[in-house]
N, C-alpha and C. Protein backbone atom coordinates (compact mmCIF):
# COMPACT_ATOMS: atom_id res chain seq x y z
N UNK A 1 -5.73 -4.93 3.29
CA UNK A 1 -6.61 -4.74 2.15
C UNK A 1 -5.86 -3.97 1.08
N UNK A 2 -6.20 -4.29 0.08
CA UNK A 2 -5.17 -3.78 -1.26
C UNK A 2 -5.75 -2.13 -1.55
N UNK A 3 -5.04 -1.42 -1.81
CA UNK A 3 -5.31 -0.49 -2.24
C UNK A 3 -6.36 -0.15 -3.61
N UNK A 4 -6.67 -1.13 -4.54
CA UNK A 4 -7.94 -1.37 -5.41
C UNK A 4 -9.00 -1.76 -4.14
N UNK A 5 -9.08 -2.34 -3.95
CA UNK A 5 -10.31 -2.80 -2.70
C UNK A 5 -10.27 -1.32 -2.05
N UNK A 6 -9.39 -0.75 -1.32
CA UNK A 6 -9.92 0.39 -0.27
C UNK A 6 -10.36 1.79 -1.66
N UNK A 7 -9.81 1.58 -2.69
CA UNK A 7 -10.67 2.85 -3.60
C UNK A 7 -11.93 2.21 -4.04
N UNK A 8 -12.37 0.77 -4.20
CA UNK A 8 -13.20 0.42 -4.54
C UNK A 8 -14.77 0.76 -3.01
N UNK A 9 -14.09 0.21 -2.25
CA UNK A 9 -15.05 0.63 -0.72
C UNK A 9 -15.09 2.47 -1.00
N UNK A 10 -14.52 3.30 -1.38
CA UNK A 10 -14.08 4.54 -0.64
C UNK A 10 -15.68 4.77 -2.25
N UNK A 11 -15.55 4.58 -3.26
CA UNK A 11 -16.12 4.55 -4.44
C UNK A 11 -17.79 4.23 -3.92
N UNK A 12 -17.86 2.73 -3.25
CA UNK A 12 -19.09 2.13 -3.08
C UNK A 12 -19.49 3.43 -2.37
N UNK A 13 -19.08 4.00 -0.91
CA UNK A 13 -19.79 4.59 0.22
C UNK A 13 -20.11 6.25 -0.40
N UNK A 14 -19.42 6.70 -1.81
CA UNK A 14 -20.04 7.75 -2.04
C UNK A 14 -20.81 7.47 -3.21
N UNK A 15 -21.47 6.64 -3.74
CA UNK A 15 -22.25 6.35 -4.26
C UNK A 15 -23.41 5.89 -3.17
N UNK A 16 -23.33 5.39 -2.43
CA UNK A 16 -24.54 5.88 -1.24
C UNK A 16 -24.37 7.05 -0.50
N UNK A 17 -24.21 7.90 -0.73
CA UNK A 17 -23.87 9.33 -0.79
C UNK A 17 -24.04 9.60 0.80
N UNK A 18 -22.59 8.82 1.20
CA UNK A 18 -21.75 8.91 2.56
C UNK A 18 -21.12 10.18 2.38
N UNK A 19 -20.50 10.99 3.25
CA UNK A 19 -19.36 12.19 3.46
C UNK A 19 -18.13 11.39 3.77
N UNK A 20 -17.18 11.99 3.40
CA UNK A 20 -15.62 11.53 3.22
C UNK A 20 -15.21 10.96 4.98
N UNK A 21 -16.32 12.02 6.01
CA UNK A 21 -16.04 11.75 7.48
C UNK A 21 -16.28 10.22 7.87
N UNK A 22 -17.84 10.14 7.12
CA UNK A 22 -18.64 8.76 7.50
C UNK A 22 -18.26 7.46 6.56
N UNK A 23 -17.50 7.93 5.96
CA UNK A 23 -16.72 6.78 5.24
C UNK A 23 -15.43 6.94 6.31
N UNK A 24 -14.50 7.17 6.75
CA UNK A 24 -13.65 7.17 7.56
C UNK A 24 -13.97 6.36 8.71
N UNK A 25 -14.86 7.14 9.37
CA UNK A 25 -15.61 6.51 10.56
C UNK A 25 -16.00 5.09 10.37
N UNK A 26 -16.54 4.58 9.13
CA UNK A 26 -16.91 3.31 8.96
C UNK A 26 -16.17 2.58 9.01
N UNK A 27 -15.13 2.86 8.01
CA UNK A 27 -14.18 1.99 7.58
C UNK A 27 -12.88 1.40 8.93
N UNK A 28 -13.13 2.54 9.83
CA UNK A 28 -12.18 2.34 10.97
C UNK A 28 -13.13 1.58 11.79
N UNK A 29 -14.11 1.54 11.77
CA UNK A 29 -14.84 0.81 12.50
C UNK A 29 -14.77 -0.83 12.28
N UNK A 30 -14.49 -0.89 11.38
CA UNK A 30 -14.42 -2.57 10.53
C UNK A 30 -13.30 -3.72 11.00
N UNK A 31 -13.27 -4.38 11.55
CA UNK A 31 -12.89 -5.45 12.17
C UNK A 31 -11.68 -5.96 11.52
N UNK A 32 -10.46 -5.70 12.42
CA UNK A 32 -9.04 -6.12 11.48
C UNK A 32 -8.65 -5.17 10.33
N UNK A 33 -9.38 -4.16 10.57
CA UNK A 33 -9.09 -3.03 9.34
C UNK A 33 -8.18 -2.02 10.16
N UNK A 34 -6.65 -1.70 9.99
CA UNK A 34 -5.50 -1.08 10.46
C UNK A 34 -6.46 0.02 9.96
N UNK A 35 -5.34 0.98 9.16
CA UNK A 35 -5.49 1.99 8.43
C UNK A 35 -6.08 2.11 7.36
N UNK A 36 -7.38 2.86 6.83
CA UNK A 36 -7.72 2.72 5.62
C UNK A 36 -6.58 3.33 4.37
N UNK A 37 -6.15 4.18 4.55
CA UNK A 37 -4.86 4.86 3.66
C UNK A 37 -4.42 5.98 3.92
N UNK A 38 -3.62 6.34 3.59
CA UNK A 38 -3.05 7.89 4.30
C UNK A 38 -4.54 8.79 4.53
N UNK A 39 -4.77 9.30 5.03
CA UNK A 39 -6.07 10.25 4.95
C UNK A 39 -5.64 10.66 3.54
N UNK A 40 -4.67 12.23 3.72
CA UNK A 40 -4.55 12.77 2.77
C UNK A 40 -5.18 11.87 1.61
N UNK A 41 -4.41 10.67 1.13
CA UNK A 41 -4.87 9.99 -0.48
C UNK A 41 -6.28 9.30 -0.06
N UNK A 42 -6.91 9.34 0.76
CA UNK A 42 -8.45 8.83 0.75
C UNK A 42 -9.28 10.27 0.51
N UNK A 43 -9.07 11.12 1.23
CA UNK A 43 -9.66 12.44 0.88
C UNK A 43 -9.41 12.79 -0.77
N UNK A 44 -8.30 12.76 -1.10
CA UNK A 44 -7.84 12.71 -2.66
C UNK A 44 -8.74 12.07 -3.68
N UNK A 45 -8.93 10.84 -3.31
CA UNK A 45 -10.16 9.53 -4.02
C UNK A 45 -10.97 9.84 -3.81
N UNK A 46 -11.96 10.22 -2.48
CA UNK A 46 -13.26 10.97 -2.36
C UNK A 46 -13.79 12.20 -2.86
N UNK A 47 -12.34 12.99 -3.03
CA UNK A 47 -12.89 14.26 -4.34
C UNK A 47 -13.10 13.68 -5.62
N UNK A 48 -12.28 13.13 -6.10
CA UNK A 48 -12.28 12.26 -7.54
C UNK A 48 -13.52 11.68 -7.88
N UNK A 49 -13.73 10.96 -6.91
CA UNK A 49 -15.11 10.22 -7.19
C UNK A 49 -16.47 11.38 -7.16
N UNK A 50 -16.38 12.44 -6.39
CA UNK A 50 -17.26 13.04 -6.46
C UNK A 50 -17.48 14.08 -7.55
N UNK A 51 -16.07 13.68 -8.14
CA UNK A 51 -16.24 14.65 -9.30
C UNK A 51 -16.27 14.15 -10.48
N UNK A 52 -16.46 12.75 -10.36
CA UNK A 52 -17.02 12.45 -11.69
C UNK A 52 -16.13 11.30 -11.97
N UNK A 53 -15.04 10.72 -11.31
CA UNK A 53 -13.99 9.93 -11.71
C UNK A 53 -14.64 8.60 -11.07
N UNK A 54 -14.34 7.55 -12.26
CA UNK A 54 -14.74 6.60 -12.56
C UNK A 54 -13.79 5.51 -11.92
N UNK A 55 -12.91 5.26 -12.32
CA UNK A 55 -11.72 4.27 -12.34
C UNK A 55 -11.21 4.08 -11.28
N UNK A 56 -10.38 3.18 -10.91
CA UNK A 56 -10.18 2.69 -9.37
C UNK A 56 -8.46 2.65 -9.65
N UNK A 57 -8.19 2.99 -11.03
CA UNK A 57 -6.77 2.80 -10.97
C UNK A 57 -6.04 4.17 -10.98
N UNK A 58 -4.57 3.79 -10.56
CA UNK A 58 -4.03 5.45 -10.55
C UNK A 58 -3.91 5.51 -11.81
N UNK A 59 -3.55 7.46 -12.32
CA UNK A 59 -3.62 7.42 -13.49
C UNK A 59 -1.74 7.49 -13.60
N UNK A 60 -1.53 7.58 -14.96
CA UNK A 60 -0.39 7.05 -15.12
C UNK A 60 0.78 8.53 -15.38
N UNK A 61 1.91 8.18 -14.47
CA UNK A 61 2.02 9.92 -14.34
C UNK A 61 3.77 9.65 -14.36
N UNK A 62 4.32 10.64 -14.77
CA UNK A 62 5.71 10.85 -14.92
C UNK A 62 6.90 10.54 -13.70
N UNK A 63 7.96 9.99 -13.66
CA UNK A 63 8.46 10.10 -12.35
C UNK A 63 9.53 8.83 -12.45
N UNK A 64 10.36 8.97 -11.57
CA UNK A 64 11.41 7.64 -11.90
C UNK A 64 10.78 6.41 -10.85
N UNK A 65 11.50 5.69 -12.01
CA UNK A 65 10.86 4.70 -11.52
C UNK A 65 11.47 3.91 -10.27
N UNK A 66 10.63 2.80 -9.07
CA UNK A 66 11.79 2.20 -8.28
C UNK A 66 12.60 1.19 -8.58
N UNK A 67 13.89 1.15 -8.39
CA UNK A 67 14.60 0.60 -8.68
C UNK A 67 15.39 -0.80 -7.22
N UNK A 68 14.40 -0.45 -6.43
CA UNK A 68 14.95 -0.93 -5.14
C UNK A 68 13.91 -2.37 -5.02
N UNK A 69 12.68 -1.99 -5.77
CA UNK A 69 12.19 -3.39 -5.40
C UNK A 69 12.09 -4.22 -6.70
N UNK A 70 13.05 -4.28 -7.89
CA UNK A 70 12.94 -5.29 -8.89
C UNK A 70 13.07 -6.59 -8.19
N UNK A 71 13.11 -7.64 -9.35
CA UNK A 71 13.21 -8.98 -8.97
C UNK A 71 14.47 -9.72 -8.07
N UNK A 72 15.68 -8.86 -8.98
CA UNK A 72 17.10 -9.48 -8.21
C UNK A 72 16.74 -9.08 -6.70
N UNK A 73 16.25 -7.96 -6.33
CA UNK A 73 16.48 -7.37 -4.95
C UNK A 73 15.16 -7.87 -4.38
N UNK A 74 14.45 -8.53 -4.55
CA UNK A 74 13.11 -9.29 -3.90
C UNK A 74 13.58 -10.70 -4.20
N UNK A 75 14.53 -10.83 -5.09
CA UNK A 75 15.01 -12.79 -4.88
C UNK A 75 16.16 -12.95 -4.05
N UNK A 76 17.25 -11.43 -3.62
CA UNK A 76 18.35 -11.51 -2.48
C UNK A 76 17.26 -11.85 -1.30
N UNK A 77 16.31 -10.49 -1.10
CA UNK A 77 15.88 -10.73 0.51
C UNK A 77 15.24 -11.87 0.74
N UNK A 78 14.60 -12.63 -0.52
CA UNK A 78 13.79 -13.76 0.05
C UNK A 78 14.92 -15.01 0.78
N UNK A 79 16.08 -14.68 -0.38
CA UNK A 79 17.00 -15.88 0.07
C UNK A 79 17.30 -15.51 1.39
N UNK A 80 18.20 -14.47 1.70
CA UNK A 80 18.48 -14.11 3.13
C UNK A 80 17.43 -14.42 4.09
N UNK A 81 16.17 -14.34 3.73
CA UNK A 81 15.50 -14.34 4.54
C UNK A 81 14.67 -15.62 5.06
N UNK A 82 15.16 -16.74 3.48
CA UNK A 82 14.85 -18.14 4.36
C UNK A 82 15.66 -18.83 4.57
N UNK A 83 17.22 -18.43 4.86
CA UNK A 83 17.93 -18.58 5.36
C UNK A 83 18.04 -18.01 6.95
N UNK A 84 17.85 -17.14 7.19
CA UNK A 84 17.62 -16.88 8.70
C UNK A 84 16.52 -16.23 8.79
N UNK A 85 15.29 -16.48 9.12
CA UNK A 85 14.27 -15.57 9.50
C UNK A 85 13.84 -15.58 10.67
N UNK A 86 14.87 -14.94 11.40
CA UNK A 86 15.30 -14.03 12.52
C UNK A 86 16.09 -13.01 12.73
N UNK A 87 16.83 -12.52 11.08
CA UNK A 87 17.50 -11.27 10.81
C UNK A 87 16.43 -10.33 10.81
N UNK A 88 17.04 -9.73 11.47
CA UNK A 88 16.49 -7.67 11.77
C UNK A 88 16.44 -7.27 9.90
N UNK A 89 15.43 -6.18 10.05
CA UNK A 89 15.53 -5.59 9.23
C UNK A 89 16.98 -4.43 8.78
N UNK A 90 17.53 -3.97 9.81
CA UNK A 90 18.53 -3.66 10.18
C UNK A 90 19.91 -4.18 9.04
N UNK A 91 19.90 -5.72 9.30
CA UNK A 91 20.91 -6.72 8.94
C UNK A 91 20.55 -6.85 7.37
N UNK A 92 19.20 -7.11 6.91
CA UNK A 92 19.36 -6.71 5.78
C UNK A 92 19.81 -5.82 4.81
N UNK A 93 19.31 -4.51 5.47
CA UNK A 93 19.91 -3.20 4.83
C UNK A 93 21.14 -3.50 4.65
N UNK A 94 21.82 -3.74 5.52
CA UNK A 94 23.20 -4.01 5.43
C UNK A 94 24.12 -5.05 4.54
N UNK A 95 22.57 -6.04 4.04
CA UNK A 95 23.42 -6.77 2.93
C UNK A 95 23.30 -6.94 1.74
N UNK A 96 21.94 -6.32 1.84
CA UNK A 96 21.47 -6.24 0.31
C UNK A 96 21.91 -4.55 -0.23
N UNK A 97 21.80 -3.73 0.83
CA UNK A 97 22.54 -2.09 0.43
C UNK A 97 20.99 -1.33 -0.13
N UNK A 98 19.47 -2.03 0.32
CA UNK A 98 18.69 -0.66 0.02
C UNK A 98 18.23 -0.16 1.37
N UNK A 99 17.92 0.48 1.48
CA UNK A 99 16.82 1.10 2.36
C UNK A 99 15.88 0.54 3.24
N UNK A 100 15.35 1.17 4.37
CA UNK A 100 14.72 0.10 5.07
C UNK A 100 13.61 0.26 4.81
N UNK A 101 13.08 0.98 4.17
CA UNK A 101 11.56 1.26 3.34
C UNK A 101 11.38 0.27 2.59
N UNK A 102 12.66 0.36 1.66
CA UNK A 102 12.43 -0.55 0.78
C UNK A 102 12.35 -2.34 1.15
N UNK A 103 13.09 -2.62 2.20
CA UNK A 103 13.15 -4.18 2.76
C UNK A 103 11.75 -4.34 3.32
N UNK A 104 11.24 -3.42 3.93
CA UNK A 104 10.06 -3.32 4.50
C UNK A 104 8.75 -3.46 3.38
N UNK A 105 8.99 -3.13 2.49
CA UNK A 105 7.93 -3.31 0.93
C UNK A 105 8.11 -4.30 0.45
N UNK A 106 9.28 -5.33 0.46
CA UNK A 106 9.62 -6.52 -0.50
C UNK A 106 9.09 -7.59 0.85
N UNK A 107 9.54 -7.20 2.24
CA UNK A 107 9.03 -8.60 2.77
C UNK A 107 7.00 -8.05 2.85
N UNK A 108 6.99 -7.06 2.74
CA UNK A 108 5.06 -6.92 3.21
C UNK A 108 4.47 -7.34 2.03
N UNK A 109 5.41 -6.85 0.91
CA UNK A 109 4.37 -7.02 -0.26
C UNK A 109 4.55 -8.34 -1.01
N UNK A 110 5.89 -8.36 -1.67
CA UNK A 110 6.27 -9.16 -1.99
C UNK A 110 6.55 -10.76 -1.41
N UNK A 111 7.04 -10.85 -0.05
CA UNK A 111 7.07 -12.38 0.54
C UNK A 111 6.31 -12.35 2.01
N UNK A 112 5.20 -12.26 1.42
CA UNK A 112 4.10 -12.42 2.66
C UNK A 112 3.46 -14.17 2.55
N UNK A 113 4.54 -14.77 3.25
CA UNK A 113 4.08 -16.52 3.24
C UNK A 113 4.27 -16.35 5.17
């Protein structure tokens, strides 16, 4: 579930004026639902909303930007990766040169076929 959808649910259940617990509890309860989001940043959204915050989007805040998941480096791993998709994440790191966070974000987010 996208992170707009889980602030949008986290939004709906305190507007039926759920506690941050019984929204937790629910939401783990829900069928094929992993993790709703770090606690920490769901507790974060459940103050927000209770304090008056409207919007479901983050707000827009200072910081460098990533540089590991542009296009060139999400069009290497796709190639590598329909070329053998049976390379380790491991083997990538090793050929594209980022991080395994980062290989791990371009195939979840980016080439989820």
């Amino acid at each position: 579930m996208s992170k707009f959808k889980q602030r949008a649910n986290t939004n709906i259940m305190h507007r039926l004026r759920k506690s941050a617990s019984e929204t937790v509890s629910f939401t783990s309860n829900l069928r094929n639902y992993k993790q709703f989001q770090r606690k920490q940043a769901f507790y974060e959204w459940f103050s927000k909303f209770r304090g008056g915050y409207e919007s479901l989007e983050d707000e827009s805040h200072s910081g460098r930007p990533s540089t590991s998941s542009n296009e060139r480096m999400v069009e290497q791993v796709k190639q590598l990766n329909r070329s053998d998709r049976r390379m380790a994440i491991d083997e990538l790191v090793q050929e594209v040169g980022i991080c395994h966070g980062s290989i791990y974000t371009i195939l979840s987010d980016y080439l989820k076929d």
